[in-house]
C-alpha atoms as a PDB file:
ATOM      1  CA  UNK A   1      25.803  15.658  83.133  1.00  0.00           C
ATOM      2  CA  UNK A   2      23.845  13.587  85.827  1.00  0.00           C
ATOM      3  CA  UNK A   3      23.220  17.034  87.887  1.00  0.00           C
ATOM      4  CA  UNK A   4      21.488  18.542  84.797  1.00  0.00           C
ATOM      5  CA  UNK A   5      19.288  16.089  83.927  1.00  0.00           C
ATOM      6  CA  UNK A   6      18.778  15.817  87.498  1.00  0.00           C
ATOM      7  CA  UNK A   7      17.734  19.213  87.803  1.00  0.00           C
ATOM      8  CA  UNK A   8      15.441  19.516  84.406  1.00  0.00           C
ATOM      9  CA  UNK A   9      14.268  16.541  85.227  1.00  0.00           C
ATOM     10  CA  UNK A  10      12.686  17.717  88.809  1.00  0.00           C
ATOM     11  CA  UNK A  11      11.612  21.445  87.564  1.00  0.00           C
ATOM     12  CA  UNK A  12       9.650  19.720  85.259  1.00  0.00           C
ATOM     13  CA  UNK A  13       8.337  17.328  88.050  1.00  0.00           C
ATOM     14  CA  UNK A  14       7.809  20.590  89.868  1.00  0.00           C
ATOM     15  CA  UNK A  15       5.170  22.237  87.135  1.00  0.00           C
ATOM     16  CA  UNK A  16       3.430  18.894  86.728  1.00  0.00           C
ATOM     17  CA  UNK A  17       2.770  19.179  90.346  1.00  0.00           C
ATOM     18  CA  UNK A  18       1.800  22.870  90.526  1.00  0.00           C
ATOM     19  CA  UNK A  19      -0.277  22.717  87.504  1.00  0.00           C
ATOM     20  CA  UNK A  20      -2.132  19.719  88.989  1.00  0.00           C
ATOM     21  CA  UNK A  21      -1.988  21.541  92.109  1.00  0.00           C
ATOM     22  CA  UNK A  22      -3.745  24.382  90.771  1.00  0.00           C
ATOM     23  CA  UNK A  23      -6.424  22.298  89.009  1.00  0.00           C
ATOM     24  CA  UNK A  24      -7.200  20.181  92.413  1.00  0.00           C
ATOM     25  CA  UNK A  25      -7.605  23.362  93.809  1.00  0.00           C
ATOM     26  CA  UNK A  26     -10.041  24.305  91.537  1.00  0.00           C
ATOM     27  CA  UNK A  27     -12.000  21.078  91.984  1.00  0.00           C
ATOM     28  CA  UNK A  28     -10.718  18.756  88.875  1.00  0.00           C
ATOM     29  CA  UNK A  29     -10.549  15.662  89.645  1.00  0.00           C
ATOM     30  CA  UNK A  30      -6.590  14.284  91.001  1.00  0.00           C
ATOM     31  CA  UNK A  31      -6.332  12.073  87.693  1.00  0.00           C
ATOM     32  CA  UNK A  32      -7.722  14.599  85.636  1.00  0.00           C
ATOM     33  CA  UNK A  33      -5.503  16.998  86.789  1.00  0.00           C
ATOM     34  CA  UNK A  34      -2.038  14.950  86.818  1.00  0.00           C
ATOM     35  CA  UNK A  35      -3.342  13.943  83.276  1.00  0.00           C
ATOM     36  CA  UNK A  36      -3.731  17.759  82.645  1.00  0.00           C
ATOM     37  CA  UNK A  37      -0.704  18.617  84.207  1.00  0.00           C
ATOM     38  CA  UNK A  38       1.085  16.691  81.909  1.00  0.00           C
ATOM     39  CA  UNK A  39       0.053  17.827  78.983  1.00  0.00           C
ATOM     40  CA  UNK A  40       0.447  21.330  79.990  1.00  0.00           C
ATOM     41  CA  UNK A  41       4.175  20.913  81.591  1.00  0.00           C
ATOM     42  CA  UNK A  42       5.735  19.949  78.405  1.00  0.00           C
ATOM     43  CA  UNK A  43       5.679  23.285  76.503  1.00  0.00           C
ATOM     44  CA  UNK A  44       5.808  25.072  79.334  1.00  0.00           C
ATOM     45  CA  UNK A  45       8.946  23.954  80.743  1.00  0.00           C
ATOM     46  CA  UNK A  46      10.272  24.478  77.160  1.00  0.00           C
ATOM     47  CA  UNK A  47       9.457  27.585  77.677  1.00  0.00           C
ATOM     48  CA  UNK A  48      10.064  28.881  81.535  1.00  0.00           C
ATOM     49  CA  UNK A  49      13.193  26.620  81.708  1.00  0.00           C
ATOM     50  CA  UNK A  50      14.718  27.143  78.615  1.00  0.00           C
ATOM     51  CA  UNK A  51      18.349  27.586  80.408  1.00  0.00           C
ATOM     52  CA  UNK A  52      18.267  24.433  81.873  1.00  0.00           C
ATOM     53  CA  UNK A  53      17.429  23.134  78.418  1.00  0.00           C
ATOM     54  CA  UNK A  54      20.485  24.583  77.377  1.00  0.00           C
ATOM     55  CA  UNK A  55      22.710  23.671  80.114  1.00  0.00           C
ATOM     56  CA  UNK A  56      21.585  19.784  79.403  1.00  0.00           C
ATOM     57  CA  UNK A  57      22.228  20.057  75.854  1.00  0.00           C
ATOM     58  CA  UNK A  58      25.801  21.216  76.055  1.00  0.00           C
ATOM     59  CA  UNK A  59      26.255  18.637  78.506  1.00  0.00           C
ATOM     60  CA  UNK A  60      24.724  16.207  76.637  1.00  0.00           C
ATOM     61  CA  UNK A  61      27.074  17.286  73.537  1.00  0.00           C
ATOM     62  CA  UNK A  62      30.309  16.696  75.514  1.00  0.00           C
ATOM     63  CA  UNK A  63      29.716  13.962  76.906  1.00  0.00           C
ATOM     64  CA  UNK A  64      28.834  12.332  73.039  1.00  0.00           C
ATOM     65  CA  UNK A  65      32.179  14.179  71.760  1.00  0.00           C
ATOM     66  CA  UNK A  66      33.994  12.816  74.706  1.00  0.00           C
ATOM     67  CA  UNK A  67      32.459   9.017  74.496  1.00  0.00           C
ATOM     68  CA  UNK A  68      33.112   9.224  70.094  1.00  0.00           C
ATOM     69  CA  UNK A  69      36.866  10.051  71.260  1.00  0.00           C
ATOM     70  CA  UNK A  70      37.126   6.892  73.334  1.00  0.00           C
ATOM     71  CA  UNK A  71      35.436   4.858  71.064  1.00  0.00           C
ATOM     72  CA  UNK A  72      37.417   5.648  68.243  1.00  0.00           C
ATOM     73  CA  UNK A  73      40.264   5.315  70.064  1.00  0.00           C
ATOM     74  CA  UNK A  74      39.411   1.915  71.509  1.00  0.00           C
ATOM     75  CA  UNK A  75      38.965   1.104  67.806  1.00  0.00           C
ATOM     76  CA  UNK A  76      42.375   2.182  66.753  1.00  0.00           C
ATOM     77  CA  UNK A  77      43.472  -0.104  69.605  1.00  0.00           C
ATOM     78  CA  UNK A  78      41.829  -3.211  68.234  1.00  0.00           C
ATOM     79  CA  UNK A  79      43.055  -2.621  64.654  1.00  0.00           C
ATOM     80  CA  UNK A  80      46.837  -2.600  66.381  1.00  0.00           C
ATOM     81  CA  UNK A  81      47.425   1.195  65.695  1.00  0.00           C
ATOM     82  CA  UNK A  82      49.102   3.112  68.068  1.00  0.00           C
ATOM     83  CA  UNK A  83      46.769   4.956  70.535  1.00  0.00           C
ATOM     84  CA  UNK A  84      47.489   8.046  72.030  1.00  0.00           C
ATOM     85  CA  UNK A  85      47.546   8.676  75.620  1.00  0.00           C
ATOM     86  CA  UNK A  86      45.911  11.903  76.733  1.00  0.00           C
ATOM     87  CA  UNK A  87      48.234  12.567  79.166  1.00  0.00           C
ATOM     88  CA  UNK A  88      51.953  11.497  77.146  1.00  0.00           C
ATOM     89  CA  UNK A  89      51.524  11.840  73.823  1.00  0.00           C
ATOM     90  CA  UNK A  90      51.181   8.484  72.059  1.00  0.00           C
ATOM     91  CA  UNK A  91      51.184   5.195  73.691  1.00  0.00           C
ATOM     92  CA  UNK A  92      53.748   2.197  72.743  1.00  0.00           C
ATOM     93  CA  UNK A  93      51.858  -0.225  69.816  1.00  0.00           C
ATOM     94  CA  UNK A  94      50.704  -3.392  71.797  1.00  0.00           C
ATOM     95  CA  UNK A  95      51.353  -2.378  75.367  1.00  0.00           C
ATOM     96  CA  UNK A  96      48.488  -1.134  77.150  1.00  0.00           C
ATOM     97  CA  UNK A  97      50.629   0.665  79.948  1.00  0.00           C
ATOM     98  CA  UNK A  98      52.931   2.896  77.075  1.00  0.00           C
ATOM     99  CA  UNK A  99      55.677   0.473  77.269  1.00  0.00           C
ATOM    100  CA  UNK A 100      56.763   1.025  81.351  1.00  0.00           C
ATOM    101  CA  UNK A 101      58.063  -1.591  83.391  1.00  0.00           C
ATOM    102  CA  UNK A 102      56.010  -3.538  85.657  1.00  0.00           C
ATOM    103  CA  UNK A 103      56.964  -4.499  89.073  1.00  0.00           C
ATOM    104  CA  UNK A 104      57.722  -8.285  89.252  1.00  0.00           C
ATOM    105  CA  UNK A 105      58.845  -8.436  85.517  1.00  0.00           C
ATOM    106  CA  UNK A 106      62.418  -8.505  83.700  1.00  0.00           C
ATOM    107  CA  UNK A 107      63.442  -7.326  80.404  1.00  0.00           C
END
């Protein structure tokens, strides 16, 4: 998720800069044109990097799906219900570990 926000973030870094770029060029003052640039990099990048837009949505989506998981899991945990591990099935009630002997410790 970081490397697509990452990425949107600097193409749209990237028009400001070639918009204001442009404008200096054309003898607009740098403020003007950074101000400028701004204002004209927001629908354009909606429009010229719309699969990037896409990309950090869907990553954006699973990474809320994934954090509602643990959080209603973590939640089960505090109300004393058994969670289940995502790698054996469901976890011993109470024991954080699924129940498995700890070096050090006797039964």
């Amino acid at each position: 998720m970081i490397a697509a926000i990452a990425l949107y973030a600097l193409a749209r870094i990237g028009v400001v800069a070639v918009v204001a770029g442009l404008l200096v060029v054309a003898g607009v003052p740098l403020a003007v044109a950074v101000l400028v640039g701004l204002i004209v990099a927001l629908p354009l990048s909606m429009v010229l990097f719309r699969g990037l837009r896409t990309r950090l949505d869907t990553a954006l989506r699973q990474a809320t799906a994934r954090r509602s998981v643990e959080r209603d899991a973590l939640r089960a945990g505090l109300r004393g219900e058994a969670v289940p591990d995502e790698e054996s099935g469901d976890r011993a009630q109470g024991e954080p570990d699924g129940g498995q002997d700890r070096p050090g410790e006797q039964q």
